[in-house]
C-alpha atoms as a PDB file:
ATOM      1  CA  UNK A   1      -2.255  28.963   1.162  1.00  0.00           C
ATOM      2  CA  UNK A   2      -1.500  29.078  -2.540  1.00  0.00           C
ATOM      3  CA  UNK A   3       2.030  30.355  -3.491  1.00  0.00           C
ATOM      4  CA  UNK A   4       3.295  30.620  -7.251  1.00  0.00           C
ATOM      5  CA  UNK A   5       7.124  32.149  -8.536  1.00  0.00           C
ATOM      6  CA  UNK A   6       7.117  34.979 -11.102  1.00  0.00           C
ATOM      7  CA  UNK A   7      10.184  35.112 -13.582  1.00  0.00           C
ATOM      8  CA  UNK A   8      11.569  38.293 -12.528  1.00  0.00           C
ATOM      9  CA  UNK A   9      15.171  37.559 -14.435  1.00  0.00           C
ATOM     10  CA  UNK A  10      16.996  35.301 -11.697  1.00  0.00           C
ATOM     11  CA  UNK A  11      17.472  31.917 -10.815  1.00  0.00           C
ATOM     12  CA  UNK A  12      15.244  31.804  -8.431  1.00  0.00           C
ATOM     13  CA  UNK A  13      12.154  33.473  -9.649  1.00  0.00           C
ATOM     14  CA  UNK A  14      10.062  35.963  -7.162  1.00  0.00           C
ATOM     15  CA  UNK A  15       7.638  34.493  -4.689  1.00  0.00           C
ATOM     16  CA  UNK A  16       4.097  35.362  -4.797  1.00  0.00           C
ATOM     17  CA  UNK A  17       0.956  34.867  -2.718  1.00  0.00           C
ATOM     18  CA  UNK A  18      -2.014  33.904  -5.208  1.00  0.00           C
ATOM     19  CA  UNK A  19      -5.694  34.339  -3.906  1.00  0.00           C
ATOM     20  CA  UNK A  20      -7.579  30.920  -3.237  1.00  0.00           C
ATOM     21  CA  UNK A  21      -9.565  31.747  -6.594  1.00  0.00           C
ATOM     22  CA  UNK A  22      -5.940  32.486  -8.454  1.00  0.00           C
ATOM     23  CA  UNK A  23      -7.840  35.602  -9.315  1.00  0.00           C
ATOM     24  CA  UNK A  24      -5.329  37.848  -7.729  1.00  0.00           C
ATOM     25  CA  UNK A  25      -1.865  37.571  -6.152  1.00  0.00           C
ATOM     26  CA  UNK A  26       0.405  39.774  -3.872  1.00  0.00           C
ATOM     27  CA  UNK A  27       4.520  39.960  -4.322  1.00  0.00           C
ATOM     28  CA  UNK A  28       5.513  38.474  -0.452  1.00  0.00           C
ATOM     29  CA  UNK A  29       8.917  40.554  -1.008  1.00  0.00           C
ATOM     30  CA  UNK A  30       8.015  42.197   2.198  1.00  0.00           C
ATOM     31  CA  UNK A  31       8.303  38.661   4.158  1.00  0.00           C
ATOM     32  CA  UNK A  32      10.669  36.558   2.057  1.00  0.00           C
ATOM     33  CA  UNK A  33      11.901  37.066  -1.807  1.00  0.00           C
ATOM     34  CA  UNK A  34      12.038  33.060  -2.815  1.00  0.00           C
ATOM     35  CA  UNK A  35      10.302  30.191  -2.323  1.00  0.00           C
ATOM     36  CA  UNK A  36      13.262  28.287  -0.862  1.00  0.00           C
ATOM     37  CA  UNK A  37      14.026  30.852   1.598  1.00  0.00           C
ATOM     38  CA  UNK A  38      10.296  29.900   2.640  1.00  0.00           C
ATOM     39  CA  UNK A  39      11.079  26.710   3.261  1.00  0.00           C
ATOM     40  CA  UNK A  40      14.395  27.540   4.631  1.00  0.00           C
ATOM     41  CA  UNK A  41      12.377  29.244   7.425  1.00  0.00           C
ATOM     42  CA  UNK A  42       8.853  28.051   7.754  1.00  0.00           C
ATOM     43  CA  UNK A  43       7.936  28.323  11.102  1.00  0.00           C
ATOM     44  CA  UNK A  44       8.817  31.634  10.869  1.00  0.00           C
ATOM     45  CA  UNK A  45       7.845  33.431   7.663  1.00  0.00           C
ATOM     46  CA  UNK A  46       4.754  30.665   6.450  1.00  0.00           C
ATOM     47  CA  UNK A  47       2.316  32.474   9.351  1.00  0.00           C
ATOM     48  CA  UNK A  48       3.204  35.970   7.812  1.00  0.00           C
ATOM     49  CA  UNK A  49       2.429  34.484   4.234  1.00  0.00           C
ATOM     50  CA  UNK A  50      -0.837  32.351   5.581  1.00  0.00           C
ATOM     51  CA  UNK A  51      -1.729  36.366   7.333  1.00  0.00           C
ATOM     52  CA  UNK A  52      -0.929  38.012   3.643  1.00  0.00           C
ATOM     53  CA  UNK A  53      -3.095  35.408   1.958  1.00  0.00           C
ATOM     54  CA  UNK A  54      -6.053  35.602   4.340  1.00  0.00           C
ATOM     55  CA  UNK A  55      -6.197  39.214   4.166  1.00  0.00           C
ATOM     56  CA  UNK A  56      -5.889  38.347  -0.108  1.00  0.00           C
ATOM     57  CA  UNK A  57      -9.184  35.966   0.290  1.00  0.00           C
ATOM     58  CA  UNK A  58     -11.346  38.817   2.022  1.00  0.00           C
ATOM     59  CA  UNK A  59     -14.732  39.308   0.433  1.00  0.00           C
ATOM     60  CA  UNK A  60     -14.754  36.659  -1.692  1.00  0.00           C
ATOM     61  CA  UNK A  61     -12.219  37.971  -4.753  1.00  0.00           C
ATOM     62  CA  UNK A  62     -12.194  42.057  -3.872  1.00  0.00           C
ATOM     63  CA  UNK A  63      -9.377  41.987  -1.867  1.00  0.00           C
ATOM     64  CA  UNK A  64      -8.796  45.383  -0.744  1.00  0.00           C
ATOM     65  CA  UNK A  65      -5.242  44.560  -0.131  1.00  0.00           C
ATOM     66  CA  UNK A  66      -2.667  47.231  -1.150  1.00  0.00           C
ATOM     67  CA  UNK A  67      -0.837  46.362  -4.261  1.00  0.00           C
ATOM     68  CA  UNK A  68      -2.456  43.531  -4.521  1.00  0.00           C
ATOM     69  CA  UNK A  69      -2.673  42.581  -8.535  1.00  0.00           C
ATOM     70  CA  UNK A  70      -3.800  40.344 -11.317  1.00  0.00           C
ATOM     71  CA  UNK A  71      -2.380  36.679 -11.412  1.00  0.00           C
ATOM     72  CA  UNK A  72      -1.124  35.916 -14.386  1.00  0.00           C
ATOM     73  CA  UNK A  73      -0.446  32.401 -14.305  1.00  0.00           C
ATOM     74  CA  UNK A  74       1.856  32.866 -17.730  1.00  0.00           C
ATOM     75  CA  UNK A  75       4.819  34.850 -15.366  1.00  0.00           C
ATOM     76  CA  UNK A  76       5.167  31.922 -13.693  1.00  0.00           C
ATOM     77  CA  UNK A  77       8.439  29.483 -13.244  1.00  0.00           C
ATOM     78  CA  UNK A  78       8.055  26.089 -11.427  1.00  0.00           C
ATOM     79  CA  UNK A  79       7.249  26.931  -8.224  1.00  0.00           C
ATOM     80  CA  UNK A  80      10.675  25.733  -6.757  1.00  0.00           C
ATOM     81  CA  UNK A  81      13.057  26.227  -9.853  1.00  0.00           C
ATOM     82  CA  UNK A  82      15.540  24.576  -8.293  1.00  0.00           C
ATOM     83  CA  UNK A  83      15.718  22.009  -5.277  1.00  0.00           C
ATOM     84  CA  UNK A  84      17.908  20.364  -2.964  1.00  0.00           C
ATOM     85  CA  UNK A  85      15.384  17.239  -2.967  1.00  0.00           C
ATOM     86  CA  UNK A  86      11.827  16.406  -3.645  1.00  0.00           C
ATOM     87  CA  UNK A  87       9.289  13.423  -3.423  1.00  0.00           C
ATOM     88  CA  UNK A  88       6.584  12.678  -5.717  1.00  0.00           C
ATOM     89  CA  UNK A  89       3.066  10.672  -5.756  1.00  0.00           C
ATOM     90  CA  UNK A  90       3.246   7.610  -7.797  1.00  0.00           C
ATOM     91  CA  UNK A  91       1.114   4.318  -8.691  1.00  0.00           C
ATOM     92  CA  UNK A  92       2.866   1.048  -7.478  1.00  0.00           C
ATOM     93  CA  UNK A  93       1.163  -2.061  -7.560  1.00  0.00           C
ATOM     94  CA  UNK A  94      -2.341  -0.575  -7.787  1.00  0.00           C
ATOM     95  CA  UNK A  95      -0.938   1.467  -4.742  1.00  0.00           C
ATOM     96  CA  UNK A  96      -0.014   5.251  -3.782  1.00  0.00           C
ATOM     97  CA  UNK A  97       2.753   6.593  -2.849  1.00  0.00           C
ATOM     98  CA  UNK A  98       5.107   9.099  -1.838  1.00  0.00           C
ATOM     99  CA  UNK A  99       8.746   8.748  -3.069  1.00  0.00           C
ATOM    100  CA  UNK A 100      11.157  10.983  -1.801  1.00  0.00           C
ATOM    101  CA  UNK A 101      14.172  12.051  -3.747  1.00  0.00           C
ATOM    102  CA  UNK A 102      17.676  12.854  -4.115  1.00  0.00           C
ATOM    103  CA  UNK A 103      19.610  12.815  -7.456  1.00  0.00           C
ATOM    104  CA  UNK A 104      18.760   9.916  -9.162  1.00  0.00           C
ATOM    105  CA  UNK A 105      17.838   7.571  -6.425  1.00  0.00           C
ATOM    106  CA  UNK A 106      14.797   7.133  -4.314  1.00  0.00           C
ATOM    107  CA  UNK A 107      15.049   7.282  -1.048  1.00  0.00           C
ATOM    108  CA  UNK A 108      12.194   6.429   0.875  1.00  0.00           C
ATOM    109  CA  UNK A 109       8.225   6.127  -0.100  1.00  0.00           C
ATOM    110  CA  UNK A 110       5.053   7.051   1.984  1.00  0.00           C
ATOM    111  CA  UNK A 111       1.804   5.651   1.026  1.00  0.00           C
ATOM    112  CA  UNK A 112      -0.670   8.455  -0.388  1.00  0.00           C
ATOM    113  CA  UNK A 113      -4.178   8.018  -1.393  1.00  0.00           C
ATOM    114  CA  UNK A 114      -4.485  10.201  -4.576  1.00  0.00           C
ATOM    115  CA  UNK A 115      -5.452   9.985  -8.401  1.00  0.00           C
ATOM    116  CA  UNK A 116      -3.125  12.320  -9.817  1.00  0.00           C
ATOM    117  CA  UNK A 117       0.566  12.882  -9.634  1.00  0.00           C
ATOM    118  CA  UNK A 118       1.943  15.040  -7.114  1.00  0.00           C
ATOM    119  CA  UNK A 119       5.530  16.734  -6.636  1.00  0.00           C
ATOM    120  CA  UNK A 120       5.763  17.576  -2.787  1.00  0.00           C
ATOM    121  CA  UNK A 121       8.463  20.676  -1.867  1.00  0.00           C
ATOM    122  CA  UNK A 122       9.743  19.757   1.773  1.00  0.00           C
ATOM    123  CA  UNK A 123      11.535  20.797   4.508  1.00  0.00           C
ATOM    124  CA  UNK A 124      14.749  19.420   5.797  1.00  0.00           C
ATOM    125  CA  UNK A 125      13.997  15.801   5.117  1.00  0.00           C
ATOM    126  CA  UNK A 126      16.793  13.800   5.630  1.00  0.00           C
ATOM    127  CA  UNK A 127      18.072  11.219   3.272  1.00  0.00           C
ATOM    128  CA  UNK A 128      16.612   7.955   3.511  1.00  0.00           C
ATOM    129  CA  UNK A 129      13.551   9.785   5.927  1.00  0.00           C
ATOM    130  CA  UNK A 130      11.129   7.253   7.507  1.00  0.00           C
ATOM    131  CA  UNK A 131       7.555   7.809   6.285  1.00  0.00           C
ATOM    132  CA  UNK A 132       6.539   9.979   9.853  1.00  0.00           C
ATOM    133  CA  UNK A 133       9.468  11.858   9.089  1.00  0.00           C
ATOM    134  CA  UNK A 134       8.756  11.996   5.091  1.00  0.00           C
ATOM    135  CA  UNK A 135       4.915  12.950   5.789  1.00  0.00           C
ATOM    136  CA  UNK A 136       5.981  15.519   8.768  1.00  0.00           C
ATOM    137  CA  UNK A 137       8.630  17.822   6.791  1.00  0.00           C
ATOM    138  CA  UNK A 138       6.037  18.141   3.765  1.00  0.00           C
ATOM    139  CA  UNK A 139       5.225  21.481   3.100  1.00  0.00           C
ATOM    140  CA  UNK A 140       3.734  22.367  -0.411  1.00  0.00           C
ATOM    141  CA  UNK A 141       2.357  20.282  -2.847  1.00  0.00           C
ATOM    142  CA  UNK A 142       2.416  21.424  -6.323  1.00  0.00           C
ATOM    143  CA  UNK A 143       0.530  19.191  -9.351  1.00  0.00           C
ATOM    144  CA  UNK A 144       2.888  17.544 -11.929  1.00  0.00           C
ATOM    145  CA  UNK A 145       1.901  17.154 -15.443  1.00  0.00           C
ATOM    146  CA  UNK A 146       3.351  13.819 -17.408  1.00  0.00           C
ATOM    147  CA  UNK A 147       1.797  14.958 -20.703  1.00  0.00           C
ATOM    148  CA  UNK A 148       4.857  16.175 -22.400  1.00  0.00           C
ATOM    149  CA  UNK A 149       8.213  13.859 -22.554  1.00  0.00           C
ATOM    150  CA  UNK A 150       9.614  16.701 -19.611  1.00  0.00           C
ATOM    151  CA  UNK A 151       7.377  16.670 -17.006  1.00  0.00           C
ATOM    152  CA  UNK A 152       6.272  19.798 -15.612  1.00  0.00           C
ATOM    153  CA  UNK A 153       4.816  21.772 -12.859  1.00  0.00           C
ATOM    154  CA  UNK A 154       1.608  23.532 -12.198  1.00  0.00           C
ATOM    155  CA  UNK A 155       2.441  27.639 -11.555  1.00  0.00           C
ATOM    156  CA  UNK A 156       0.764  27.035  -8.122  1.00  0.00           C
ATOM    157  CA  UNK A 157       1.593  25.677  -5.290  1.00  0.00           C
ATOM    158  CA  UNK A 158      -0.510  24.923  -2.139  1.00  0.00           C
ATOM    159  CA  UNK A 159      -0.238  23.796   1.282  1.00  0.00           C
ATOM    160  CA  UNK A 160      -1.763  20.396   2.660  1.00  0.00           C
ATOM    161  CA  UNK A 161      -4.812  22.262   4.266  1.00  0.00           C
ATOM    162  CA  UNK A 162      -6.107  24.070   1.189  1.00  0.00           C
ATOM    163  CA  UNK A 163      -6.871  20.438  -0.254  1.00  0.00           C
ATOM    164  CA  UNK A 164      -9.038  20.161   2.834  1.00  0.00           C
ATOM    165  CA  UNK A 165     -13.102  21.073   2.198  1.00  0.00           C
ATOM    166  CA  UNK A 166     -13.910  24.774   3.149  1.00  0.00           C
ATOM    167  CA  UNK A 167     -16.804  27.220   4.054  1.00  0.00           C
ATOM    168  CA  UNK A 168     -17.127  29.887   1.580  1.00  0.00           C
ATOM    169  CA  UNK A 169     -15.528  33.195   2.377  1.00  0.00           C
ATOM    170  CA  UNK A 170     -17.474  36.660   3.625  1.00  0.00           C
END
C-alpha cells in the first residue's frame, strides 16, 4: 500500500491512498482523515485502506474508482508531519541498521540490510523496544533524503510488502 498526506491547511495534513504507479490517488476521508490516526488504529482501518488501494490498482492505471484523481506529488507534506517517535536506517561499521527514536536519544537499533536511508513510521513501540519488538510495530516506511542540510521525506509512504517483488496487475 502506498499512502502520501496532502496539505489541506492543518497540522496534520489529509491522508491519501496513491496508486502503486503514483499515477492516481484517492482521499481515505471515508476510513480515517490522518495518517496518525492510521497508525493509531491499524488493525482496524489499514485493511479498509489496503481494500481502497487494491480497488485503485485495477487494470493496470484506469482505476475506475469513484473520485479517484490525479496524484500530485507537489500537495504533499511529510507523510507523518508530526510524530510521537520514529526509527531510521543507518550505516554503522559497514553495517545496517534500524535506530529507533525519541527526542534526541536513540533508543534501540535493529539490523537492516538496505542501501539507502530509511525513516520507518511505527506503531506503539515502546521506549527502549527490543529489536522483535522494534521490527514487529513497523508499519510504513517512507525514503529520507540527506541531500539538503534538513533532511527530508519522500511524499510517499509504503508498507513493508510493497518492497516485496510482484506479478503485474490485470
Amino acid at each position: 500500500m502506498k499512502l502520501a498526506t496532502y496539505q489541506d491547511g492543518s497540522r496534520d495534513g489529509q491522508l491519501v491512498v496513491v496508486s502503486r504507479d503514483l499515477a492516481l490517488a484517492h482521499y481515505a476521508t471515508s476510513i480515517c482523515s490522518t495518517m496518525q490516526q492510521l497508525l493509531d488504529d491499524w488493525n482496524f482501518l489499514s485493511p479498509q485502506l489496503q481494500d481502497l488501494y487494491d480497488a485503485l490498482n485495477q487494470n493496470a492505471g484506469q482505476s475506475k474508482v469513484r473520485h479517484a484523481f490525479p496524484f500530485d506529488p507537489t500537495r504533499c507534506m511529510a507523510p507523518l508531519p508530526r510524530i510521537y517517535q520514529w526509527a531510521t536506517s543507518s550505516k554503522a561499521t559497514g553495517a545496517r541498521l534500524v535506530q529507533q527514536h525519541g527526542g534526541d536519544a536513540v533508543l534501540t537499533s535493529l539490523p537492516l540490510d538496505a542501501d539507502q536511508t530509511f525513516g520507518f513510521l511505527t506503531e506503539g513501540a515502546p521506549c527502549k523496544a527490543t529489536s522483535a519488538q522494534l521490527r514487529d510495530s513497523i508499519r510504513l516506511m517512507v525514503r529520507i533524503n540527506h541531500s539538503d542540510a534538513t533532511p527530508s521525506f519522500a511524499p510517499v509512504a509504503v508498507t513493508m510488502d510493497e518492497l516485496a517483488p510482484r506479478e503485474p496487475l490485470a
